[in-house]
C-alpha atoms as a PDB file:
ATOM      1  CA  UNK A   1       4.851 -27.429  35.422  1.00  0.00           C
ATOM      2  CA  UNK A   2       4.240 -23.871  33.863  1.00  0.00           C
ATOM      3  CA  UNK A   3       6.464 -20.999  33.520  1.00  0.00           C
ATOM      4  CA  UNK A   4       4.861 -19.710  36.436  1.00  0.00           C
ATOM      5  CA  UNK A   5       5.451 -22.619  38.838  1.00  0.00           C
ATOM      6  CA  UNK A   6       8.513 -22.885  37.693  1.00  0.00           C
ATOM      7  CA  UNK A   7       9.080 -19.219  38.760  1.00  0.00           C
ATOM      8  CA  UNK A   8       7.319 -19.678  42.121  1.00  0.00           C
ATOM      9  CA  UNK A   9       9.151 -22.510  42.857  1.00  0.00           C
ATOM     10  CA  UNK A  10      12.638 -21.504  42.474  1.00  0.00           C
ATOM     11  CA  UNK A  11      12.396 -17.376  43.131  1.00  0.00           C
ATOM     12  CA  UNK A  12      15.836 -17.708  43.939  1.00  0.00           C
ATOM     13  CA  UNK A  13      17.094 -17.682  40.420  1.00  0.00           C
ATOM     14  CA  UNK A  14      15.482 -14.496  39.361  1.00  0.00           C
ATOM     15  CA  UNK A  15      16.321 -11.751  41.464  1.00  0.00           C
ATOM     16  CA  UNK A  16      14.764  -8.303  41.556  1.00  0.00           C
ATOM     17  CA  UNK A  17      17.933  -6.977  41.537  1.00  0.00           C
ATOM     18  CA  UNK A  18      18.663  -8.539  38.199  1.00  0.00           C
ATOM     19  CA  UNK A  19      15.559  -7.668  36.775  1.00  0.00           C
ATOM     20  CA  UNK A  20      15.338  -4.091  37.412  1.00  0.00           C
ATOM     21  CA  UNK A  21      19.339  -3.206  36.081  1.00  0.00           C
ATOM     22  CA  UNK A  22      18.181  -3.798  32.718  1.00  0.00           C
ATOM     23  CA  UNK A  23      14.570  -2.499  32.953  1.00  0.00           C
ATOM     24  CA  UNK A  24      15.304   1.503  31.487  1.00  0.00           C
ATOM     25  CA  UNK A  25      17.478   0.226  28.970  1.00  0.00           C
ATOM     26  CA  UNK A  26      14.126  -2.001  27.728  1.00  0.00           C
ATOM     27  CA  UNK A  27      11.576   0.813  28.282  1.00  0.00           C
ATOM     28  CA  UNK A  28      14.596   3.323  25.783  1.00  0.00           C
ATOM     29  CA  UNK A  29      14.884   0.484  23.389  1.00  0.00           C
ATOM     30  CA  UNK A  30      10.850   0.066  23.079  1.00  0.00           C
ATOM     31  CA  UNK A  31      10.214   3.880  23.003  1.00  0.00           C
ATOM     32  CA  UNK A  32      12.639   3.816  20.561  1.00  0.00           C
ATOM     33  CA  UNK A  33      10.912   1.324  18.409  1.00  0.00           C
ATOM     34  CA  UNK A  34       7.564   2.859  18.494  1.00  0.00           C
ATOM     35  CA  UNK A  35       9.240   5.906  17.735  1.00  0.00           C
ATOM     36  CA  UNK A  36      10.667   4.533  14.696  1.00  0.00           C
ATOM     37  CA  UNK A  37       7.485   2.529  13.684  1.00  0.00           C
ATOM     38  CA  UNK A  38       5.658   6.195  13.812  1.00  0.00           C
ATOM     39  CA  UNK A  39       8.170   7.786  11.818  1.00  0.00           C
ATOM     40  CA  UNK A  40       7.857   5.030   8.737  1.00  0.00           C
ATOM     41  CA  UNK A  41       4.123   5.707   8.886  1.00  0.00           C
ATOM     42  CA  UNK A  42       4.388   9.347   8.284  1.00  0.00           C
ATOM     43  CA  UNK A  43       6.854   8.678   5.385  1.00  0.00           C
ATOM     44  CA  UNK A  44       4.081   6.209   3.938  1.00  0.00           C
ATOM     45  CA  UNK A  45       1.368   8.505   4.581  1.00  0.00           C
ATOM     46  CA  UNK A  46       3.513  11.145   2.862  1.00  0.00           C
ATOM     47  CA  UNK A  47       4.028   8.978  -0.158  1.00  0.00           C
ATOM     48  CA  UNK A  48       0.236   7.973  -0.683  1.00  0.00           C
ATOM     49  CA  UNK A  49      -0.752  11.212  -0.637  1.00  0.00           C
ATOM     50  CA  UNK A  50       2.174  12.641  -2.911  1.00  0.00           C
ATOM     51  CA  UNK A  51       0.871   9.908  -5.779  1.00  0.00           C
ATOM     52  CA  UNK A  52      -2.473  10.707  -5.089  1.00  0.00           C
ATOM     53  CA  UNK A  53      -1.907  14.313  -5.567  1.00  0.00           C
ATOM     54  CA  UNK A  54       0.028  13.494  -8.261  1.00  0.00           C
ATOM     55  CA  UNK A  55      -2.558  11.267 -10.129  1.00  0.00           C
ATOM     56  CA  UNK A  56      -5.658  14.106  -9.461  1.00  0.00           C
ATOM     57  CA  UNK A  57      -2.985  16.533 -11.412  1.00  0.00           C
ATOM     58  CA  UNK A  58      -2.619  14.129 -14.300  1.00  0.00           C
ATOM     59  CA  UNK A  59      -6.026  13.385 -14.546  1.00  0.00           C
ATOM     60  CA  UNK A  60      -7.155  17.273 -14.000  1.00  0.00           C
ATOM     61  CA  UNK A  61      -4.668  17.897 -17.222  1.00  0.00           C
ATOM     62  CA  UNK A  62      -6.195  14.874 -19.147  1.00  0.00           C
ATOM     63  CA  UNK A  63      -9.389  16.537 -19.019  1.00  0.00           C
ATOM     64  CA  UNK A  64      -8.488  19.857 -20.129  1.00  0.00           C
ATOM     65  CA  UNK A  65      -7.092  18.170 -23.517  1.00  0.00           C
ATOM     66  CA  UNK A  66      -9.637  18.191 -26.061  1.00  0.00           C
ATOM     67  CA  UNK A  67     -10.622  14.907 -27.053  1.00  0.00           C
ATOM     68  CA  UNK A  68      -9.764  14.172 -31.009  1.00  0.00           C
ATOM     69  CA  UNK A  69     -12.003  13.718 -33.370  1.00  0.00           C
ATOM     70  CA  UNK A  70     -13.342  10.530 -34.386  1.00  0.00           C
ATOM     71  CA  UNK A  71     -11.103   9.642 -37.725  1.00  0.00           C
ATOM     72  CA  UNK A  72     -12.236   8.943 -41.111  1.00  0.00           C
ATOM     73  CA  UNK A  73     -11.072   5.904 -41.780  1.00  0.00           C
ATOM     74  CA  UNK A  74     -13.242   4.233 -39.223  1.00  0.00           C
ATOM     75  CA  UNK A  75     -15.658   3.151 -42.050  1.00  0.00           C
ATOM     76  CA  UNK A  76     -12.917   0.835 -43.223  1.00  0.00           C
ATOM     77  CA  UNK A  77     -12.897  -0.690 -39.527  1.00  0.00           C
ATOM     78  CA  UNK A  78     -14.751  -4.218 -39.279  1.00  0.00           C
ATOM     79  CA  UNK A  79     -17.093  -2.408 -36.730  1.00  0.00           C
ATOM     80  CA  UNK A  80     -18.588  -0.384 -39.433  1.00  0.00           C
ATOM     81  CA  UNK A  81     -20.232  -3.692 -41.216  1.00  0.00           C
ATOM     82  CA  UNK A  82     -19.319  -2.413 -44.388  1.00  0.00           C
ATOM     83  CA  UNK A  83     -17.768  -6.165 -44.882  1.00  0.00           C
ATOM     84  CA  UNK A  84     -18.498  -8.252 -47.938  1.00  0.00           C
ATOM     85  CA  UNK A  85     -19.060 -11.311 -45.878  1.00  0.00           C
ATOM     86  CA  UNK A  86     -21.126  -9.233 -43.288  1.00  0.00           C
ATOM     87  CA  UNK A  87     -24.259  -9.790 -45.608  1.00  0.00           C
ATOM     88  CA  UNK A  88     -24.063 -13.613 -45.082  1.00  0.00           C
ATOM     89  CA  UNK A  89     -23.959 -13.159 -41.332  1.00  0.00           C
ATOM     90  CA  UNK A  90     -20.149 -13.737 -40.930  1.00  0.00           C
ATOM     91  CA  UNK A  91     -18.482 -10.863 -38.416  1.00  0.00           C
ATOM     92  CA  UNK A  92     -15.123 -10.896 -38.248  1.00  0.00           C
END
């Protein structure tokens, strides 16, 4: 047997009565959960958007910083090739 034959067969058991005390309590406690369940999505939409905001800022302020210029010791850097053992094909 189902849940629903069950039911049908012994309606007895489950009264309308019995049913229906409880039912606006239920509807409060749900309306109360979607309630809640809105209210955490504004405070994570808030959030995203503060450390978006926040990141655009940081970056906007990165690019007004000059950029430095390329040092002089970068000839001693193993990019440069200047490397004794780069004329026998050995890059290090």
């Amino acid at each position: 047997m189902t849940d629903i034959d069950s039911l049908l067969a012994h309606p007895a058991e489950r009264s309308a009565d019995a049913q229906l005390d409880t039912l606006e309590q239920r509807v409060w406690q749900r309306v109360g959960l979607a309630e809640e369940r809105r209210h955490l999505g504004r405070i994570r939409t808030l959030a995203v958007t503060g450390a978006l905001l926040f990141g655009v800022i940081n970056g906007g302020f990165g690019l007004l910083v000059p950029a430095t210029p390329p040092s002089e010791i970068g000839v001693l850097t193993l990019a440069a090739g200047l490397s004794p053992l780069s004329g026998m094909g050995i890059v290090g």
